[in-house]
C-alpha atoms as a PDB file:
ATOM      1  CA  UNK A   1     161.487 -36.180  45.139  1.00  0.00           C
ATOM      2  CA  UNK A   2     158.172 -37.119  46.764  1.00  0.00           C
ATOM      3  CA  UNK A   3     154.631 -36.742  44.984  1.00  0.00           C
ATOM      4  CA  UNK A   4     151.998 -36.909  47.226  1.00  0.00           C
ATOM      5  CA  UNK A   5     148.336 -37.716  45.183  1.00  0.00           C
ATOM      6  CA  UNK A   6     145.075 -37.455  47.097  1.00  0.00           C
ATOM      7  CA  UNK A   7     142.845 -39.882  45.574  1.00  0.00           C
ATOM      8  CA  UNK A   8     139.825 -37.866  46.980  1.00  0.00           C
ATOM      9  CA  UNK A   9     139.910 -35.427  44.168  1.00  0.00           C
ATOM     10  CA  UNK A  10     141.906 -37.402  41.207  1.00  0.00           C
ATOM     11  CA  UNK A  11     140.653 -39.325  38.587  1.00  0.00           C
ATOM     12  CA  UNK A  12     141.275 -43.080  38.235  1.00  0.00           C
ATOM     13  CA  UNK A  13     141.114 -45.292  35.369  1.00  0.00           C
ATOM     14  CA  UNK A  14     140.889 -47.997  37.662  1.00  0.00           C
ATOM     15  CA  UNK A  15     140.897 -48.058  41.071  1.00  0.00           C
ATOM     16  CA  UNK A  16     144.066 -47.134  42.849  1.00  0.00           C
ATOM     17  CA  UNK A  17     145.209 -46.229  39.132  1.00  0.00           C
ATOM     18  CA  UNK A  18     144.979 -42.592  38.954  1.00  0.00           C
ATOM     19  CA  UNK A  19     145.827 -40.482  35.640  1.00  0.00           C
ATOM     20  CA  UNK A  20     148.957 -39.211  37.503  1.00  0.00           C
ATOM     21  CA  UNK A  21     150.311 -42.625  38.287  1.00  0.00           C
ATOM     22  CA  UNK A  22     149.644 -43.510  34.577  1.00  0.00           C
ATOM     23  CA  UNK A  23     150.975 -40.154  32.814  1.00  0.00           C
ATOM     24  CA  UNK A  24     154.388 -41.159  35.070  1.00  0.00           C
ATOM     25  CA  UNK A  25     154.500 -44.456  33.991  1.00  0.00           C
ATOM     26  CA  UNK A  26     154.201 -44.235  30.558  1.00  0.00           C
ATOM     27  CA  UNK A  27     156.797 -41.188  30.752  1.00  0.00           C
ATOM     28  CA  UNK A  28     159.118 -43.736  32.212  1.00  0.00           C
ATOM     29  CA  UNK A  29     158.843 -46.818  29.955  1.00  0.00           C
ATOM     30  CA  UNK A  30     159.321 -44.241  27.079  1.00  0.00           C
ATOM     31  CA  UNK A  31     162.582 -43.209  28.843  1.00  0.00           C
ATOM     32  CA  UNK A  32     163.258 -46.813  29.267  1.00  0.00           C
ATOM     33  CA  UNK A  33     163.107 -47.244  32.803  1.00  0.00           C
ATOM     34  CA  UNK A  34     161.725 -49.576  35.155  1.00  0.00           C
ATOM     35  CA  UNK A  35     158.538 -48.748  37.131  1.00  0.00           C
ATOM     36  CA  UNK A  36     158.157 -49.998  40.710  1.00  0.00           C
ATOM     37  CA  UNK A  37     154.134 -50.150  41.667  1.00  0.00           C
ATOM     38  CA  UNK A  38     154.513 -50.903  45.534  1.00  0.00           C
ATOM     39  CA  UNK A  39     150.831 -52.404  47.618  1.00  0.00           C
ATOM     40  CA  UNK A  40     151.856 -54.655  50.282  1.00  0.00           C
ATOM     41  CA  UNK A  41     148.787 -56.940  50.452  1.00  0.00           C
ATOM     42  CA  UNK A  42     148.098 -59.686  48.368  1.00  0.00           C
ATOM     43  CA  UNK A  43     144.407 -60.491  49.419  1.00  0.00           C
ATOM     44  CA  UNK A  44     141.491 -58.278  50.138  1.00  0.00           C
ATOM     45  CA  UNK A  45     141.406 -55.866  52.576  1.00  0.00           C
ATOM     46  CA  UNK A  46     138.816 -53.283  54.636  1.00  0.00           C
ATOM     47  CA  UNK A  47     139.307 -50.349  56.377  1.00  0.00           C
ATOM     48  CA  UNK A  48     137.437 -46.980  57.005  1.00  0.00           C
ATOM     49  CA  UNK A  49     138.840 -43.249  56.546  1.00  0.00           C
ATOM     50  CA  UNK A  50     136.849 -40.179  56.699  1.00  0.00           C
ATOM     51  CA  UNK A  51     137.473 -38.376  53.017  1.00  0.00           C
ATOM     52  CA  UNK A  52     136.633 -34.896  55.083  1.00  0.00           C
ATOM     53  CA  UNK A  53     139.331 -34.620  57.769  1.00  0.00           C
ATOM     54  CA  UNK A  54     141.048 -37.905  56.906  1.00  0.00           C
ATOM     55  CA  UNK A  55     139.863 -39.841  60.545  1.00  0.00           C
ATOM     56  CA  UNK A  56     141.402 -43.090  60.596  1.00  0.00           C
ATOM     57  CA  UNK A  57     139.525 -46.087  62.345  1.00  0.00           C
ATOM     58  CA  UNK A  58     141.625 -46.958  65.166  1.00  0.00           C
ATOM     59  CA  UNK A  59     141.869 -49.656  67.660  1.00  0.00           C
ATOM     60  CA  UNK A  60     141.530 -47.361  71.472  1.00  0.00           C
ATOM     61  CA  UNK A  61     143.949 -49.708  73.182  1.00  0.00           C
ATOM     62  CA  UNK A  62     146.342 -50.843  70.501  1.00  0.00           C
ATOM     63  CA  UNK A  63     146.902 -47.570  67.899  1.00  0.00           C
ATOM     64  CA  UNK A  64     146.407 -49.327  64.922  1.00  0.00           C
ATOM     65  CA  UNK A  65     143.711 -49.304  62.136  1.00  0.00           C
ATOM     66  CA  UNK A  66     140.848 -51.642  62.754  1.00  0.00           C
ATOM     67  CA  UNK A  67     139.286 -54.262  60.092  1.00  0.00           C
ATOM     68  CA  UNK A  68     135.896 -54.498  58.900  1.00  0.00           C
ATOM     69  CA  UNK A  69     134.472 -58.073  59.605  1.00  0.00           C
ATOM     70  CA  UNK A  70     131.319 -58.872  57.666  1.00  0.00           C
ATOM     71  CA  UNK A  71     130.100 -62.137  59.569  1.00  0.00           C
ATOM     72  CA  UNK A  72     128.533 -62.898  61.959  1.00  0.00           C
ATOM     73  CA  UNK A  73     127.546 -58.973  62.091  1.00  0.00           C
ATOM     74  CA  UNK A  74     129.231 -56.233  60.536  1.00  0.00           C
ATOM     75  CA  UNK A  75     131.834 -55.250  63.245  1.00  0.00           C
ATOM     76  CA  UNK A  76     135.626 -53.444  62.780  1.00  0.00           C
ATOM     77  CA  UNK A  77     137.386 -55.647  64.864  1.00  0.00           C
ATOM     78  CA  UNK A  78     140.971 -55.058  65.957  1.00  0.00           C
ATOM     79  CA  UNK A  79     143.345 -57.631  65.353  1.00  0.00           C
ATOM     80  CA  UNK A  80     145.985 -57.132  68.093  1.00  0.00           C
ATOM     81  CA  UNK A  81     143.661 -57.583  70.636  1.00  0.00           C
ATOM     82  CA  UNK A  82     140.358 -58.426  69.666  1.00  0.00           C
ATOM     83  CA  UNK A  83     138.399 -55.220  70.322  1.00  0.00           C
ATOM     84  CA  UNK A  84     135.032 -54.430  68.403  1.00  0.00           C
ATOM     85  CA  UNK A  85     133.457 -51.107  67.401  1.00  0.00           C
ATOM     86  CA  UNK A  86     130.546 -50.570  65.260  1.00  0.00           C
ATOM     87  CA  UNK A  87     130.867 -49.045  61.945  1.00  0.00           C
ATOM     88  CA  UNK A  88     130.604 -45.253  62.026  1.00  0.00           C
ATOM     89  CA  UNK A  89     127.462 -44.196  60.037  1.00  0.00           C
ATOM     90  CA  UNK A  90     129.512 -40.507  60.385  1.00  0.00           C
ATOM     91  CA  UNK A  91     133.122 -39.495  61.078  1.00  0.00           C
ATOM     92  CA  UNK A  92     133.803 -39.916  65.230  1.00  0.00           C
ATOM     93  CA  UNK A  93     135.712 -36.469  64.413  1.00  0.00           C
ATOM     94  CA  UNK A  94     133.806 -34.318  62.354  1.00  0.00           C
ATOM     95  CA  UNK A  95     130.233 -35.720  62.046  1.00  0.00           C
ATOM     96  CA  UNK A  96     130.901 -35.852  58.553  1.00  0.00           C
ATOM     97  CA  UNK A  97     129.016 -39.206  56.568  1.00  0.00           C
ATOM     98  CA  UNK A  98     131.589 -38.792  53.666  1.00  0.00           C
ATOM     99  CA  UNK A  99     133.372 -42.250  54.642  1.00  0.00           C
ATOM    100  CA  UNK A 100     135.198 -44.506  52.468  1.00  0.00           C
ATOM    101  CA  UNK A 101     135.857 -47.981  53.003  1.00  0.00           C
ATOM    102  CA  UNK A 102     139.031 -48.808  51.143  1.00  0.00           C
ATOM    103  CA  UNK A 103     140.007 -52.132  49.736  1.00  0.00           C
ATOM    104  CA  UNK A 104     142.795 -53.420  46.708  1.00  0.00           C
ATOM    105  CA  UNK A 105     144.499 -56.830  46.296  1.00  0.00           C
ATOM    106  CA  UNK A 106     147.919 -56.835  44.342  1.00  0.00           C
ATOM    107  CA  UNK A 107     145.818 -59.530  41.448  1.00  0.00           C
ATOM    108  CA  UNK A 108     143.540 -57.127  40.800  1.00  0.00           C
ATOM    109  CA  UNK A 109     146.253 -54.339  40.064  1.00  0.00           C
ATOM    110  CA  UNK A 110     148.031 -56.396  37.525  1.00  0.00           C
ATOM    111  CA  UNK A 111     144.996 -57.530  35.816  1.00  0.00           C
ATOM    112  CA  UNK A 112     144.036 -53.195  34.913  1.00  0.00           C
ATOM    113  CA  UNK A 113     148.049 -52.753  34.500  1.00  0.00           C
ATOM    114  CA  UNK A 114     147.627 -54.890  31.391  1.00  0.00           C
ATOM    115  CA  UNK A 115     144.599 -53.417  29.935  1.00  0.00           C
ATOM    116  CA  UNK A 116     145.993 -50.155  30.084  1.00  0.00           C
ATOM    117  CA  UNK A 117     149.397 -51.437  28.838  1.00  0.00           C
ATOM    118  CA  UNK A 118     149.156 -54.425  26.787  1.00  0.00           C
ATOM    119  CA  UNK A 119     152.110 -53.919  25.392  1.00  0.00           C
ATOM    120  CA  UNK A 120     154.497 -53.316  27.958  1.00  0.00           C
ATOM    121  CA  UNK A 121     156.028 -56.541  30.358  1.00  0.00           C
ATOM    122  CA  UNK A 122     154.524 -56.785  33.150  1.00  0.00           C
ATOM    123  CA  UNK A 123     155.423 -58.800  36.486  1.00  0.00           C
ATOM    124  CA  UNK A 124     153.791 -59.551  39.639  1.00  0.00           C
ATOM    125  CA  UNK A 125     156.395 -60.289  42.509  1.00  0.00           C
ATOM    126  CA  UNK A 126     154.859 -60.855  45.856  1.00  0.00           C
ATOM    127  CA  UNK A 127     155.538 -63.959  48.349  1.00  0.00           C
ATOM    128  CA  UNK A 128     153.384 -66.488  46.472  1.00  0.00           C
ATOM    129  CA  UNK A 129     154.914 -65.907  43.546  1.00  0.00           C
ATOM    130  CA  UNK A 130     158.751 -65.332  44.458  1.00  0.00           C
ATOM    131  CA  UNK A 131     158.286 -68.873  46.912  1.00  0.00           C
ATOM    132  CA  UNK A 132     156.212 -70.935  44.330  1.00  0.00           C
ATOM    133  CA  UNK A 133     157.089 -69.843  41.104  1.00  0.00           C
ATOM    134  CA  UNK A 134     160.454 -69.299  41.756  1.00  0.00           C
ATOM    135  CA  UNK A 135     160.620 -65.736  40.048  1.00  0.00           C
ATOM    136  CA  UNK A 136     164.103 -65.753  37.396  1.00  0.00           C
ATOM    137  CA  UNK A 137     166.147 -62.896  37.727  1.00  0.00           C
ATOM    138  CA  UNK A 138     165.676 -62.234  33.680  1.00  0.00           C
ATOM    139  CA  UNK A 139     161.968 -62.242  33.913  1.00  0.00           C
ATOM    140  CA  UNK A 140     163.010 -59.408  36.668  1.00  0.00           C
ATOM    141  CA  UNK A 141     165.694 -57.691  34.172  1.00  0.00           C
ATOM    142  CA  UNK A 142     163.016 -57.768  31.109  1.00  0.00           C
ATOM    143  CA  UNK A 143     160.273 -56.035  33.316  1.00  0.00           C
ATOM    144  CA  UNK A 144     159.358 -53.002  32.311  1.00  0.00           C
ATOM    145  CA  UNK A 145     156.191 -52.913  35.459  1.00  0.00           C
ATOM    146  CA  UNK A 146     156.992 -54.816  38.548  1.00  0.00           C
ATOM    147  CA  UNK A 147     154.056 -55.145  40.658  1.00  0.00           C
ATOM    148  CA  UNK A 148     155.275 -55.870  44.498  1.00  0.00           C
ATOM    149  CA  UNK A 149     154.591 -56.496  48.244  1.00  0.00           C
ATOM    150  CA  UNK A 150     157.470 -56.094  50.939  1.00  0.00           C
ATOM    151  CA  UNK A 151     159.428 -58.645  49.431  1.00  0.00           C
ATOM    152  CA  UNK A 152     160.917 -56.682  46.399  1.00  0.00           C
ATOM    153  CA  UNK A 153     162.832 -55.319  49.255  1.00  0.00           C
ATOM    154  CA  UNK A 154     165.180 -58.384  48.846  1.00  0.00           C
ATOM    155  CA  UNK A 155     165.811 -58.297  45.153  1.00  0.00           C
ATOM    156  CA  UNK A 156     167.554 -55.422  43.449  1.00  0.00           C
ATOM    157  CA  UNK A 157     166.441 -53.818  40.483  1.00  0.00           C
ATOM    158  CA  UNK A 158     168.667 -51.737  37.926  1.00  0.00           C
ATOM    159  CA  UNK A 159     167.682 -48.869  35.807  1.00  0.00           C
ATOM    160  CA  UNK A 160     164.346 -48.216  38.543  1.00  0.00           C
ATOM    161  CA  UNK A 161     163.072 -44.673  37.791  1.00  0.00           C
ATOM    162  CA  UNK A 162     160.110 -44.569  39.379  1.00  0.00           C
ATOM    163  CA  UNK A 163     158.312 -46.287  43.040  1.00  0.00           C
ATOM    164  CA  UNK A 164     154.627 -45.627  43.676  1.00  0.00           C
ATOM    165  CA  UNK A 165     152.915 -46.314  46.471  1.00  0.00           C
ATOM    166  CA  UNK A 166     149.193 -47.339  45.320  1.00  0.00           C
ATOM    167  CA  UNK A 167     147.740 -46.733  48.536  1.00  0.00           C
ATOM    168  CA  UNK A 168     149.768 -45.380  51.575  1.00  0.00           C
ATOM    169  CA  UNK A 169     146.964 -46.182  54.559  1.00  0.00           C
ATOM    170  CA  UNK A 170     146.347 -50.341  53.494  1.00  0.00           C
ATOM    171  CA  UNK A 171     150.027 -50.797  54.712  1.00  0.00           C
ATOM    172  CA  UNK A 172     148.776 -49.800  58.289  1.00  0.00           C
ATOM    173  CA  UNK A 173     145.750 -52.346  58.559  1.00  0.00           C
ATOM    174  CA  UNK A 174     148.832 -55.339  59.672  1.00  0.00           C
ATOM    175  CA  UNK A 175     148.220 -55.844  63.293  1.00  0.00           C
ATOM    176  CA  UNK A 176     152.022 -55.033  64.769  1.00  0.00           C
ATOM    177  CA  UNK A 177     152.661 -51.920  67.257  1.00  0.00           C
ATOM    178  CA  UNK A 178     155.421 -50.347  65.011  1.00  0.00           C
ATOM    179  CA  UNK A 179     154.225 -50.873  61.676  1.00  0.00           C
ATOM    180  CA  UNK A 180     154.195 -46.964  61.503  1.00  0.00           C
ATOM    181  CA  UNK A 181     158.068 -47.470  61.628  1.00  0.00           C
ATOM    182  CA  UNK A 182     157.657 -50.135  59.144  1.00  0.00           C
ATOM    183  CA  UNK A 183     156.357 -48.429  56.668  1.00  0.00           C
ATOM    184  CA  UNK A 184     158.656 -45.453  57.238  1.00  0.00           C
ATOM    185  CA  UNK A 185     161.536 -47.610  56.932  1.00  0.00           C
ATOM    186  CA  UNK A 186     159.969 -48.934  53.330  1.00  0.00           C
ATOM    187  CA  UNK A 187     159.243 -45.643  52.197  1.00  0.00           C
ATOM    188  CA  UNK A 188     162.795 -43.963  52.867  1.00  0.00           C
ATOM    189  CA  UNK A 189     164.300 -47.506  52.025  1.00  0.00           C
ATOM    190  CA  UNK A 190     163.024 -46.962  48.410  1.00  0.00           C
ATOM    191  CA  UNK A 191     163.674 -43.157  48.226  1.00  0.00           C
ATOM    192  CA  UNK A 192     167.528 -44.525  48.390  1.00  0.00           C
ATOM    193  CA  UNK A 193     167.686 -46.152  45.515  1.00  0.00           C
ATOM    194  CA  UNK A 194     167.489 -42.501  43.815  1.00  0.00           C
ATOM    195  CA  UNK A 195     164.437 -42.826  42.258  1.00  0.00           C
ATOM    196  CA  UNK A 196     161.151 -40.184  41.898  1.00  0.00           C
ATOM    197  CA  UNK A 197     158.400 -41.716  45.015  1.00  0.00           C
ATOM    198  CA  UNK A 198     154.544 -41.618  44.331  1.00  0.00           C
ATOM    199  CA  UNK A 199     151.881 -41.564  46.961  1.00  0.00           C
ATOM    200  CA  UNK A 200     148.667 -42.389  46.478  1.00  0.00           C
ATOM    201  CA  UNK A 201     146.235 -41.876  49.537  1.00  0.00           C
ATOM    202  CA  UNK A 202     142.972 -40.450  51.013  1.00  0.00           C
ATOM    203  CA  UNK A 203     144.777 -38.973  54.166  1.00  0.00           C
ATOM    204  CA  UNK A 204     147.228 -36.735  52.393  1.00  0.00           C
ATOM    205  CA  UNK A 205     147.361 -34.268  55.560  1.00  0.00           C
ATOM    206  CA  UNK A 206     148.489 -36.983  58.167  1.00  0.00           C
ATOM    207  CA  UNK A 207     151.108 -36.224  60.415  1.00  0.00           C
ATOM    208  CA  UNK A 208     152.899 -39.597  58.955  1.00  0.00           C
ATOM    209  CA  UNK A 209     152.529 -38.334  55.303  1.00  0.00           C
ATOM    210  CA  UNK A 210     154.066 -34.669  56.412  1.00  0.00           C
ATOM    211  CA  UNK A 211     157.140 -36.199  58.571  1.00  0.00           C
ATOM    212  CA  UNK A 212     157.580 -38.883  55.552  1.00  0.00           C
ATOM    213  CA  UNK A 213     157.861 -35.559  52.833  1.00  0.00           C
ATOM    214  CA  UNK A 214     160.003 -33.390  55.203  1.00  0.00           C
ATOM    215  CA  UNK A 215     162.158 -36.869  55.769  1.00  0.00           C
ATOM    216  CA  UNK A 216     162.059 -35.705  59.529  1.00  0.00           C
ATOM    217  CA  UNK A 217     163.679 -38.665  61.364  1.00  0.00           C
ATOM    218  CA  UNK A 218     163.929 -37.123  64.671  1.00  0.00           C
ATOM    219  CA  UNK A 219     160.168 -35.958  64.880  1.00  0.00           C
ATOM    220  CA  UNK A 220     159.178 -39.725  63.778  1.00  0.00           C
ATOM    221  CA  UNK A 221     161.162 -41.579  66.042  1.00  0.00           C
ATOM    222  CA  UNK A 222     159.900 -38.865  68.858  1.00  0.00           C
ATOM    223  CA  UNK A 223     156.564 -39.015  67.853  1.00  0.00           C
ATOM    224  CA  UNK A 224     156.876 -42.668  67.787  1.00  0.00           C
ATOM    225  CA  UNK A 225     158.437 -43.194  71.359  1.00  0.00           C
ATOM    226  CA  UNK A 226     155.673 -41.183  72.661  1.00  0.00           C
ATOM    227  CA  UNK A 227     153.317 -43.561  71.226  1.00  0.00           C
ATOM    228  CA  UNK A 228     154.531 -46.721  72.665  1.00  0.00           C
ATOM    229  CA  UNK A 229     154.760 -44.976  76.494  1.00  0.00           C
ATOM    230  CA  UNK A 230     151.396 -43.697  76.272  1.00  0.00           C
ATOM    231  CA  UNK A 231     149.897 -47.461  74.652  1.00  0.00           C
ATOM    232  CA  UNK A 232     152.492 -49.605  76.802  1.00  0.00           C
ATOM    233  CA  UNK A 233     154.821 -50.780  73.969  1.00  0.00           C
ATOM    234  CA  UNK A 234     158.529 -51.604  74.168  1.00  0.00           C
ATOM    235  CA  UNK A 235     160.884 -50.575  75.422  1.00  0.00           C
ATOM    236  CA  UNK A 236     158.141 -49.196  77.998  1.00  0.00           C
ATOM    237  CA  UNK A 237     157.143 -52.973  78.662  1.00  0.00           C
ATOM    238  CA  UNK A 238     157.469 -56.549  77.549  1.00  0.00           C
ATOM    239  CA  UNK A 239     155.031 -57.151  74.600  1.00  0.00           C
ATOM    240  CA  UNK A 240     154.691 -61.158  74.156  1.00  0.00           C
ATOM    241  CA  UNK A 241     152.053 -62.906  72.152  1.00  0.00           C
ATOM    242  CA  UNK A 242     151.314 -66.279  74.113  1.00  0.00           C
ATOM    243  CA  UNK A 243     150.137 -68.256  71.070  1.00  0.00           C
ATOM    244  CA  UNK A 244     147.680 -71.846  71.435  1.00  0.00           C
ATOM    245  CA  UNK A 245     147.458 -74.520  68.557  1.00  0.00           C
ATOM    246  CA  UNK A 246     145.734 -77.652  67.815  1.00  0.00           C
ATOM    247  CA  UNK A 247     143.521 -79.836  65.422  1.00  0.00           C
ATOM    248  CA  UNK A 248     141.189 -79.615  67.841  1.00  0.00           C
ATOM    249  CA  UNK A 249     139.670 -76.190  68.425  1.00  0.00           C
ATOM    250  CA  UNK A 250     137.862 -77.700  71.424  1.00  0.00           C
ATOM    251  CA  UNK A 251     141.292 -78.495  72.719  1.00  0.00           C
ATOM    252  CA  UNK A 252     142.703 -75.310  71.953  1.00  0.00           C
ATOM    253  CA  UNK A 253     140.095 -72.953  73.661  1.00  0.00           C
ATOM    254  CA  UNK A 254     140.255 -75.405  76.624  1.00  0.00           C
ATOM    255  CA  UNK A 255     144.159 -74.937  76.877  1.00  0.00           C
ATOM    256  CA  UNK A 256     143.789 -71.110  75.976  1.00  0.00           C
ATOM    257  CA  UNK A 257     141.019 -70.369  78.699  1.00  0.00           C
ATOM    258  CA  UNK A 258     142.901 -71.757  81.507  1.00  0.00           C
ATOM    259  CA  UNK A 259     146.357 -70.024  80.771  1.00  0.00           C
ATOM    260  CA  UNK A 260     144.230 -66.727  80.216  1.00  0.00           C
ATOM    261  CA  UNK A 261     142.579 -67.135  83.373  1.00  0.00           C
ATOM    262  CA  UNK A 262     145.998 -67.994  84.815  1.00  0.00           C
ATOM    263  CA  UNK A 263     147.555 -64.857  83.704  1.00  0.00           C
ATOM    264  CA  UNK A 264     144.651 -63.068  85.156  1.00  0.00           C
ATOM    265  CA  UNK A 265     145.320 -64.357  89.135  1.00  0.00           C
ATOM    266  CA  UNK A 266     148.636 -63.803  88.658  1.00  0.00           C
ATOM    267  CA  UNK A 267     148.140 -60.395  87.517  1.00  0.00           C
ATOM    268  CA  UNK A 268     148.663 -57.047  89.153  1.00  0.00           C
ATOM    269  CA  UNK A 269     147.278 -53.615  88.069  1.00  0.00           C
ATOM    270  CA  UNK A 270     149.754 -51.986  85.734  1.00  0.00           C
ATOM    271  CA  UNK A 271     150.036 -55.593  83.621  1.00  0.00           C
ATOM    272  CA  UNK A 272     147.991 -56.094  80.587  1.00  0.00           C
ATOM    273  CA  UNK A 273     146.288 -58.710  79.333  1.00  0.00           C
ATOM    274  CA  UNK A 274     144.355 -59.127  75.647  1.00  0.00           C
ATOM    275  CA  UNK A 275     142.042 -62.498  75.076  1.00  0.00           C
ATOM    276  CA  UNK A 276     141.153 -63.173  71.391  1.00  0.00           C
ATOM    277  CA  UNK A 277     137.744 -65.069  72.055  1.00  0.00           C
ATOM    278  CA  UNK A 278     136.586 -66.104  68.538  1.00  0.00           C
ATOM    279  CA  UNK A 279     139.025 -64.973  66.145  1.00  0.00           C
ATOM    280  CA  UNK A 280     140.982 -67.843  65.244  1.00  0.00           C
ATOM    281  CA  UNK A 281     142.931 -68.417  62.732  1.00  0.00           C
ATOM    282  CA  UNK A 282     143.701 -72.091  60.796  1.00  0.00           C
ATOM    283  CA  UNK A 283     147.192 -73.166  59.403  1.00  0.00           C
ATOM    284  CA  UNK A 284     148.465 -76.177  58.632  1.00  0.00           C
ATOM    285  CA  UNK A 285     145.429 -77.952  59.332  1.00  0.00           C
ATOM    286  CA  UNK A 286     145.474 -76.683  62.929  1.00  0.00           C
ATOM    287  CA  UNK A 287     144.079 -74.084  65.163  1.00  0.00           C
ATOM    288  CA  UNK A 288     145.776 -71.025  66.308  1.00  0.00           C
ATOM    289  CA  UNK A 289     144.507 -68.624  68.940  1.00  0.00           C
ATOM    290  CA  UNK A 290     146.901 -66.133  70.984  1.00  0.00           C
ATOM    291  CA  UNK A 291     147.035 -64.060  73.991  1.00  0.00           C
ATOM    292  CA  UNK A 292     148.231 -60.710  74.216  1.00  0.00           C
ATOM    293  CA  UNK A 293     150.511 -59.277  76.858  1.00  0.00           C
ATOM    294  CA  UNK A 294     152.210 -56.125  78.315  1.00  0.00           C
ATOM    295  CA  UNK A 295     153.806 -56.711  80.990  1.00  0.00           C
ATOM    296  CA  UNK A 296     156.156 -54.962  83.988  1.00  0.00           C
ATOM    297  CA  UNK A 297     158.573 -58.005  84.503  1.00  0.00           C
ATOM    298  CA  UNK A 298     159.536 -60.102  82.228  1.00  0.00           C
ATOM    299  CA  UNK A 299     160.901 -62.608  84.886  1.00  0.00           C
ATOM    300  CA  UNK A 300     157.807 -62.573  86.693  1.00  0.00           C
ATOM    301  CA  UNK A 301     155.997 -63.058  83.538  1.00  0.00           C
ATOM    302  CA  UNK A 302     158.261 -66.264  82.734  1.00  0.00           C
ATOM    303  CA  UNK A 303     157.919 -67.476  86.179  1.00  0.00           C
ATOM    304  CA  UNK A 304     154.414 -67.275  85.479  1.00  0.00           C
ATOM    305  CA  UNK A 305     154.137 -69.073  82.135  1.00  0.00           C
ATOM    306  CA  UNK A 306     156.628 -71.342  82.266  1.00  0.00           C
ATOM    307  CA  UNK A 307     155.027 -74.660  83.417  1.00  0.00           C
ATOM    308  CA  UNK A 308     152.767 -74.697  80.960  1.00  0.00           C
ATOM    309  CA  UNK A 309     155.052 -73.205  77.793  1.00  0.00           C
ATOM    310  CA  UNK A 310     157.765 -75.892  78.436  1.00  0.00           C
ATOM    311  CA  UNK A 311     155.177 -78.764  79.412  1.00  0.00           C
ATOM    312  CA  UNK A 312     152.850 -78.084  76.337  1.00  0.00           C
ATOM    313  CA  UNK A 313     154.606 -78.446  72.355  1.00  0.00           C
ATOM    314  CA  UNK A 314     151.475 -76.709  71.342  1.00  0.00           C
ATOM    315  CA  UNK A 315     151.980 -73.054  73.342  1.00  0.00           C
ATOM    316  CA  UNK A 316     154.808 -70.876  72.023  1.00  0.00           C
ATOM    317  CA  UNK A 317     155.714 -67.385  73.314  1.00  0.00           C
ATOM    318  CA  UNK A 318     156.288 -65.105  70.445  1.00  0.00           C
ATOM    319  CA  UNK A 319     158.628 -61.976  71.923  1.00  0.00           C
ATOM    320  CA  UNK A 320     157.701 -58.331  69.867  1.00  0.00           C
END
């Protein structure tokens, strides 16, 4: 059984804590059964929806949602390939202003879980935690609230009555071509393990939330194919993220700019090609920047690349 909440008209306790999702969790830890509270980010994130017609920001080139960026101007900024928009003052769709910018983080959720239920056992399990803490499996079995991101998805849980979903639309803000089918594949992965699903969202008439209740595999994976021809996506053509690091970001925009440009002489019409400019990223104490590219041949492509990729330690091609 799927329960579908719109969070436009319900009332919250806290936010992405509606009454419903409450009233159903108490009613399980009465029946003694585990509650699974499912938001797959751990940090901050923004995103715009329209609360009228439920618009979702999207990227024009890519299909997926865009971010809002706050410095050096406020900007949604895609982060598959870079693209900026300004934020809407109204809905691109229906004019309306009634536009919501949605953010959560998994902390925050635990922190009003235990307010609300200060008696009940409450655990947080995301990748910090499982990797650092090194979660036991009887702090898992004594639960009565798990708290998760995707990686609950590797741990089993007994005695689960109930999954919710805090808030269907933040899943789609990571930058990946199928994370439609992603999320799809959570969703039904969780409806498996027999329990009653919860979905909290401000989009409850999206095509994705009606194909997820009518568990209509066919239309998905049709409507999904039809997606990646029209966007150039696998199987369609040869997706590859070219990615750049160093501890110098001089160094790495130098090495970046000159396989871009490159790419570009090399280039034909049908072949495309995504430059990241200034968003970098900084791991490890290094620098990474990538490239974007959809392209007809892959052996061309390599034939292309390949001085440079097997020359240079600090290029890697990343195949999607």
């Amino acid at each position: 059984m799927i329960t579908t909440i719109d969070l436009n008209y319900s009332n919250n306790i806290f936010p992405l804590l509606s009454e419903n999702i409450i009233e159903a969790v108490k009613n399980n830890i009465s029946e003694w059964k585990k509650v699974l509270l499912f938001l797959n980010r751990r940090w901050e994130a923004h995103s715009i929806v329209c609360k009228n017609c439920s618009y979702q920001v999207k990227c024009d080139f890519c299909d997926i949602w865009m971010t809002i960026h706050k410095y050096p101007k406020p900007l949604l900024i895609c982060h598959h390939c870079n693209a900026e928009k300004n934020i809407p003052m109204e809905c691109p769709k229906c004019s309306s202003t009634n536009l919501i910018n949605i953010w959560t983080w998994v902390q925050k959720i635990e922190e009003n879980l235990k307010k609300t239920f200060n008696d009940t056992i409450i655990t947080r399990l995301d990748s910090d935690k499982i990797h650092k803490e090194w979660i036991l499996i009887d702090e898992i079995r004594n639960s009565q609230i798990i708290i998760a991101t995707e990686s609950i998805n590797t741990i089993s849980i007994d005695n689960l009555g109930l999954v919710c979903f805090l808030l269907l639309e933040l899943e789609f803000l990571i930058p990946e071509y199928n994370i439609e089918e992603q999320v799809y594949d959570n969703i039904t992965y969780n409806m498996k393990r027999g329990s009653e699903i919860m979905i909290q969202t401000y989009i409850p008439d999206s095509n994705f939330i009606k194909l997820i209740q009518e568990w209509n595999f066919k239309d998905f994976v049709t409507q999904s194919m039809n997606e990646r021809k029209e966007f150039n996506y696998p199987p369609y053509k040869e997706l590859v993220y070219i990615w750049v690091r160093s501890k110098s970001k001089e160094k790495m925009k130098d090495m970046i700019i000159k396989l871009y440009n490159k790419l570009e002489i090399n280039n034909i019409s049908s072949n495309t090609i995504f430059y990241d400019k200034e968003l970098f990223m900084k791991r490890n104490n290094e620098f990474h920047q990538k490239i974007v590219v959809k392209w007809d041949n892959l052996k061309e492509f390599l034939s292309c690349v390949k001085y440079e990729v097997f020359r240079n330690k600090e290029i890697n091609l990343e195949w999607k």
